[in-house]
N, C-alpha and C. Protein backbone atom coordinates (compact mmCIF):
# COMPACT_ATOMS: atom_id res chain seq x y z
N UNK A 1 1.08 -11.38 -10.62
CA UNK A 1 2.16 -11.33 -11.56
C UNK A 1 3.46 -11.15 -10.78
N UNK A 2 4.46 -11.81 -10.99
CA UNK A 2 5.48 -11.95 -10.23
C UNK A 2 6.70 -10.88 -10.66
N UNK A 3 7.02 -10.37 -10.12
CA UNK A 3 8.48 -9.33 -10.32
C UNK A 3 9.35 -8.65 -11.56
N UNK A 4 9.24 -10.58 -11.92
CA UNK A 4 10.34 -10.32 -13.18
C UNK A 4 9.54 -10.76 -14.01
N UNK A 5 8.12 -10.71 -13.84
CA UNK A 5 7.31 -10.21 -15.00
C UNK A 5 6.96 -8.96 -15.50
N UNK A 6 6.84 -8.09 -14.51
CA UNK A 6 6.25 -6.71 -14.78
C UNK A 6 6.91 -6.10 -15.87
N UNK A 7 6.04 -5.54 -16.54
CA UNK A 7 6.49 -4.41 -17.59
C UNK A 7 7.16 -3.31 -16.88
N UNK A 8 7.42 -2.04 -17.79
CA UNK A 8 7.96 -0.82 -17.63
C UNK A 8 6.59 0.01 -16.61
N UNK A 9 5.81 -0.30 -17.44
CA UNK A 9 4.75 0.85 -17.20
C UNK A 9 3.96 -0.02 -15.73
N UNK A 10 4.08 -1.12 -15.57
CA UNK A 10 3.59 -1.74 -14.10
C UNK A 10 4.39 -1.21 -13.25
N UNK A 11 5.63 -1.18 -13.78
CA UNK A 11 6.67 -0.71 -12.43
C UNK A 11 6.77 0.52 -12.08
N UNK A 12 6.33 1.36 -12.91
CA UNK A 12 5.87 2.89 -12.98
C UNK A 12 4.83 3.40 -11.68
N UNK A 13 3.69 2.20 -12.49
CA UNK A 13 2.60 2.13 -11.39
C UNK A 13 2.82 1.89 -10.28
N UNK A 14 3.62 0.63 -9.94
CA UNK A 14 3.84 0.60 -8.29
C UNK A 14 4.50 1.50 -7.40
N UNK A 15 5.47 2.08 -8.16
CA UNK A 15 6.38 3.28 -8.24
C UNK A 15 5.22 4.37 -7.30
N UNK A 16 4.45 4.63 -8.35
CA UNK A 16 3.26 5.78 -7.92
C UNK A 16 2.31 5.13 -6.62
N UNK A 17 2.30 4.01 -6.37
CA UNK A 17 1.49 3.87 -5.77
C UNK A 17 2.07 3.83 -4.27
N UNK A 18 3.38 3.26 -4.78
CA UNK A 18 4.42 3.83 -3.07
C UNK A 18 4.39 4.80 -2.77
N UNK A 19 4.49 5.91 -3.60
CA UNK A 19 5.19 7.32 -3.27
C UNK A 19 3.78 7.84 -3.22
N UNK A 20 2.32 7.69 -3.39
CA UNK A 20 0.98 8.41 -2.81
C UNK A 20 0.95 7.39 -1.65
N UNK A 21 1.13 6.58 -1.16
CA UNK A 21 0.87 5.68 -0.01
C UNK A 21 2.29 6.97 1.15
N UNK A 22 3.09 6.78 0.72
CA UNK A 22 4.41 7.99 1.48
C UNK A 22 3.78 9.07 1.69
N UNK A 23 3.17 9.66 0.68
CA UNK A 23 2.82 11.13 0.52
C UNK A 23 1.33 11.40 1.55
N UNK A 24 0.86 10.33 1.77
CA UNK A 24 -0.30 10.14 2.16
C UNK A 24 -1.57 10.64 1.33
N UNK A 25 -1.55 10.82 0.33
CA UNK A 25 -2.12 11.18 -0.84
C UNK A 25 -3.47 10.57 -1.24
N UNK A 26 -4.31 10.60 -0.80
CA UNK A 26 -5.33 9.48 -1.29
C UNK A 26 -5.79 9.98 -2.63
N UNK A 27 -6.05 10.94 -3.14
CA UNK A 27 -6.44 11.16 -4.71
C UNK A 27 -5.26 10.03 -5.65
N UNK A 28 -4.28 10.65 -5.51
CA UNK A 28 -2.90 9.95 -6.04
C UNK A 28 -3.53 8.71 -5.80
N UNK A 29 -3.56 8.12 -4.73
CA UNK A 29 -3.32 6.77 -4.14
C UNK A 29 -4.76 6.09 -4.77
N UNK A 30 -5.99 6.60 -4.88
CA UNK A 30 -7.01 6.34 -6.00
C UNK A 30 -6.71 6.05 -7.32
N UNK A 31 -5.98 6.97 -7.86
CA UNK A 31 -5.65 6.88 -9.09
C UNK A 31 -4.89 5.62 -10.00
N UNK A 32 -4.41 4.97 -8.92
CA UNK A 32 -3.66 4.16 -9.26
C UNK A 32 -4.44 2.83 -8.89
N UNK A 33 -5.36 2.71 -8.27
CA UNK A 33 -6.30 1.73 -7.49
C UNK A 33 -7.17 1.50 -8.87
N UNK A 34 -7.62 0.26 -9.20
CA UNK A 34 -9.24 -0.21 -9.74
C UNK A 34 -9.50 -0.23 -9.19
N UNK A 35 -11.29 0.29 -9.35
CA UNK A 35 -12.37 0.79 -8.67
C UNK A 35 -12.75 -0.60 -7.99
N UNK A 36 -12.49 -1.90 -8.25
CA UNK A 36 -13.04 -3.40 -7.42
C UNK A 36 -11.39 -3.60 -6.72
N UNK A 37 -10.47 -2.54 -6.11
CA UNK A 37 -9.45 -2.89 -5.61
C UNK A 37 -10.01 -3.32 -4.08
N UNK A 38 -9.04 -4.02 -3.12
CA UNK A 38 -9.63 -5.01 -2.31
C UNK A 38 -7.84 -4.84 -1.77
N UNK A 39 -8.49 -4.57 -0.33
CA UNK A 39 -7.21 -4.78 0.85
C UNK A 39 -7.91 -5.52 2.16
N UNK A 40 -7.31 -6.44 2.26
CA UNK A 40 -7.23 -7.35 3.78
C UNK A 40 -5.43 -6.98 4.59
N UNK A 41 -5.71 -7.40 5.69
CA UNK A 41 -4.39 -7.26 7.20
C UNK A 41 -4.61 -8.23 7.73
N UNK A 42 -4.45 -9.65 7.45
CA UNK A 42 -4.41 -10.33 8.28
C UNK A 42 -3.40 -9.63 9.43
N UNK A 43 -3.13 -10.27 10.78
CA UNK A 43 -4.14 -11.28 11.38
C UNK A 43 -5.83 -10.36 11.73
N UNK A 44 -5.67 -9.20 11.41
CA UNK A 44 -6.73 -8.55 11.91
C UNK A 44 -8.02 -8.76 11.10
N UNK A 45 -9.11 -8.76 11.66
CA UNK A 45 -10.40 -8.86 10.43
C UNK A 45 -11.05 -7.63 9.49
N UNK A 46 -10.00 -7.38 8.59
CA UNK A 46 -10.13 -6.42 8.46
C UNK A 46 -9.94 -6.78 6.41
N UNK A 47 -10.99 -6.27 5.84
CA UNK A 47 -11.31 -6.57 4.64
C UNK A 47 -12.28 -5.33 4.13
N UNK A 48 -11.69 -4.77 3.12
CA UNK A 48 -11.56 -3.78 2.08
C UNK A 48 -12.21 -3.70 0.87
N UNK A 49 -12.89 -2.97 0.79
CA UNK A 49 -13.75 -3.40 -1.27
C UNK A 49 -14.05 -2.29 -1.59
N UNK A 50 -13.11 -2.28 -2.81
CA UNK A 50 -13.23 -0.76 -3.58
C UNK A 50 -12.49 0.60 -3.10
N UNK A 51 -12.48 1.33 -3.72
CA UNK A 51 -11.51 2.32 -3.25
C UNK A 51 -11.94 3.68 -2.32
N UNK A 52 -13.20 3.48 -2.39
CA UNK A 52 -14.00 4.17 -0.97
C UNK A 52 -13.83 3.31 0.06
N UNK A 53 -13.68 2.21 0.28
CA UNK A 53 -13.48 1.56 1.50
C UNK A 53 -12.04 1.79 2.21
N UNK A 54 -11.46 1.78 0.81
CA UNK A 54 -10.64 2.05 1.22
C UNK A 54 -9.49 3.07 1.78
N UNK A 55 -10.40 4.12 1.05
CA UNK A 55 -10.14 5.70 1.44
C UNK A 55 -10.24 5.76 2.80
N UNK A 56 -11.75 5.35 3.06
CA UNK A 56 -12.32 5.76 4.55
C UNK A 56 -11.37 4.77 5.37
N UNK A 57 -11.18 4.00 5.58
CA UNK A 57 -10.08 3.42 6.53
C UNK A 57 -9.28 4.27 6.55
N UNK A 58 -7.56 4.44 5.34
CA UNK A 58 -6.85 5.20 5.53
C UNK A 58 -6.86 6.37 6.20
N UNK A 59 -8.15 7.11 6.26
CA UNK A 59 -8.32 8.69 6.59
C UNK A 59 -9.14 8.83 8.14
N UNK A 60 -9.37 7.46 8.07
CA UNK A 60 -10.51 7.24 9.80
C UNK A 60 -9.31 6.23 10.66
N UNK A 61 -9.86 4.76 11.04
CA UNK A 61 -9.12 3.86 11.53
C UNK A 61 -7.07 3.73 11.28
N UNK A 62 -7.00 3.99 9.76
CA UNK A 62 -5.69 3.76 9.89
C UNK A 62 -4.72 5.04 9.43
N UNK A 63 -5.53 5.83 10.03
CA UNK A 63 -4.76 7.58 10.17
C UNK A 63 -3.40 7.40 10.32
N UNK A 64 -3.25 6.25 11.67
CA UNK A 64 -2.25 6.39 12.18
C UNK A 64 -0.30 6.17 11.09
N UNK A 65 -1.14 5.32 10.08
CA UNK A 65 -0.09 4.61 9.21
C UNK A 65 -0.01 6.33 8.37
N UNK A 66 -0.27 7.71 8.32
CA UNK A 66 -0.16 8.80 7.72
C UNK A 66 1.61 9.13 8.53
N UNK A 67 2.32 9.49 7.13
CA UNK A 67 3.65 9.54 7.73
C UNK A 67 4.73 8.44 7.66
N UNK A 68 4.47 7.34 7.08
CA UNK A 68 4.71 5.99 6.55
C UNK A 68 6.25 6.08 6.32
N UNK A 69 7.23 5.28 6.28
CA UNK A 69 8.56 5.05 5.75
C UNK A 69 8.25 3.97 4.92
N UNK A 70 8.67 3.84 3.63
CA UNK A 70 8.30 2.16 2.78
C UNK A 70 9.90 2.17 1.85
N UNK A 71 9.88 0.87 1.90
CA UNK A 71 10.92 0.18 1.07
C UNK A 71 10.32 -1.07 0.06
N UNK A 72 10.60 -0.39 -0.66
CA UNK A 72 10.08 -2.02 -2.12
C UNK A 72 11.22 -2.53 -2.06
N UNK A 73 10.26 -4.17 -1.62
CA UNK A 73 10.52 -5.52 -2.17
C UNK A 73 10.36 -6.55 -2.54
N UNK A 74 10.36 -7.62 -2.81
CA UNK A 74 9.87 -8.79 -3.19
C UNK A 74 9.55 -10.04 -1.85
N UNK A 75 8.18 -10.10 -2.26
CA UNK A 75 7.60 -11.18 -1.59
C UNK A 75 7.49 -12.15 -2.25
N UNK A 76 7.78 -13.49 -2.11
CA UNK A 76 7.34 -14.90 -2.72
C UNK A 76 7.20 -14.41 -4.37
N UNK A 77 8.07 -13.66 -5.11
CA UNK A 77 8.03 -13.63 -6.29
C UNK A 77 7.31 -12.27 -6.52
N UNK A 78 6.26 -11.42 -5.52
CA UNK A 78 5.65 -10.70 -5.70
C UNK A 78 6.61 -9.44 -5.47
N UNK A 79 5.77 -8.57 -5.90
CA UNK A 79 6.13 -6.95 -5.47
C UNK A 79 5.43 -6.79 -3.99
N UNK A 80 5.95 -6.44 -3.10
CA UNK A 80 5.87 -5.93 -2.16
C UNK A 80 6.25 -4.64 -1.14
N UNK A 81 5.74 -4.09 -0.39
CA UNK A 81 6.08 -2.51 0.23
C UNK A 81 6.51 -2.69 1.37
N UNK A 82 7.50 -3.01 2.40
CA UNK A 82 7.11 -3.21 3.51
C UNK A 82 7.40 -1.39 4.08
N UNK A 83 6.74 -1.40 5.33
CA UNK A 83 6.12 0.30 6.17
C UNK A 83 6.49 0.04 7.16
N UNK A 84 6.85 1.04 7.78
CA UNK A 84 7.57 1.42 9.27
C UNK A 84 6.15 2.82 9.47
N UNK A 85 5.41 2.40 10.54
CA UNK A 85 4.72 3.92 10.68
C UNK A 85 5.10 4.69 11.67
N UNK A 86 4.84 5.57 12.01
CA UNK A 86 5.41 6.92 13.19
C UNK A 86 5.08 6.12 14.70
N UNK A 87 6.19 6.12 15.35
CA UNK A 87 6.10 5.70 16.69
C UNK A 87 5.81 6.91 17.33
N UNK A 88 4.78 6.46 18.35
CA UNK A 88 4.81 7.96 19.57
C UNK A 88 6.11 8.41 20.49
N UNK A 89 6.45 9.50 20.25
CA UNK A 89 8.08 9.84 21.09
C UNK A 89 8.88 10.12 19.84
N UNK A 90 8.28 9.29 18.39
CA UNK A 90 9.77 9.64 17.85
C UNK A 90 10.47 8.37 17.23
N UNK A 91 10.68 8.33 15.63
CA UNK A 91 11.14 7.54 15.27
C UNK A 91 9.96 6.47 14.66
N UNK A 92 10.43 5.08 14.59
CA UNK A 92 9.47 4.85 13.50
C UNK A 92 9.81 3.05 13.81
N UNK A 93 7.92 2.37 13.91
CA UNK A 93 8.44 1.26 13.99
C UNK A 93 7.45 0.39 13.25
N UNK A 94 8.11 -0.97 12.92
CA UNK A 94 7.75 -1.93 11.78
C UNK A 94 6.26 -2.10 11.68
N UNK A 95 5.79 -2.06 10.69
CA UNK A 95 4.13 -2.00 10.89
C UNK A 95 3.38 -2.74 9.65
N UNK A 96 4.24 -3.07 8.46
CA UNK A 96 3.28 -4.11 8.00
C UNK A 96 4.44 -4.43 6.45
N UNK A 97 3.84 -5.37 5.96
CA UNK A 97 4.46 -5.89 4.47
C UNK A 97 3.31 -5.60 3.79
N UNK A 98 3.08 -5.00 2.76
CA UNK A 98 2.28 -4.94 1.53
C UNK A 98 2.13 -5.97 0.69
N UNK A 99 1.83 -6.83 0.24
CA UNK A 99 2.12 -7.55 -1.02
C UNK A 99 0.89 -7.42 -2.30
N UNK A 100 1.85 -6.60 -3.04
CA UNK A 100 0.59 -5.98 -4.32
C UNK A 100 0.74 -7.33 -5.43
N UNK A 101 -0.45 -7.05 -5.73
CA UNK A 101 -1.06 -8.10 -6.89
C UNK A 101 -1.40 -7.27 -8.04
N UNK A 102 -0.55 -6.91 -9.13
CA UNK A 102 -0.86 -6.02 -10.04
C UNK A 102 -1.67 -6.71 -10.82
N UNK A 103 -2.05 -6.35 -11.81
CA UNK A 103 -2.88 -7.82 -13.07
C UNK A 103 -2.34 -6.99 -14.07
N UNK A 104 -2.56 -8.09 -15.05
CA UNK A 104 -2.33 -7.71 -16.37
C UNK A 104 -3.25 -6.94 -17.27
């Protein structure tokens, strides 16, 4: 669903789903997930199913993204997050674009 489709209450949701992704929050960040939610990273092989999969990444392999800077914006019509994660030394560097697929 594209941008300037979303309702009030979608934009709410993405809203929440930035600010538990910031917070590093995974209950939060569940809450807002369907249980058949699904994350891929290209270029990496890295593919996601369900929100235990996706817990355990965040909290194992991608610890490192804990501490996150995000700015919403629009991708190709979509809602998107892009993240800056914690550089070692200090400061903070570019680390990925989000592009959420809400449904109706």
């Amino acid at each position: 669903m594209r941008v300037d489709e979303m309702t009030d209450e979608q934009r709410a949701l993405l809203q929440r789903y930035v600010s538990a992704f910031e917070r590093y929050d995974m209950d939060a960040l569940v809450s807002v997930l369907r249980q058949d939610a699904t994350m891929s990273m290209p270029p990496y092989a890295l593919w996601l199913s369900g929100v235990d999969d996706i817990v355990a990444w965040h909290v194992g392999p991608g610890h490192g993204c804990r501490g996150s800077r995000t700015q919403l914006l629009t991708a190709n019509g979509l809602p998107a997050m892009a993240t800056w994660k914690p550089r070692e030394g200090g400061g903070y560097q570019p680390w990925s674009l989000v592009v959420v697929e809400p449904e109706r």
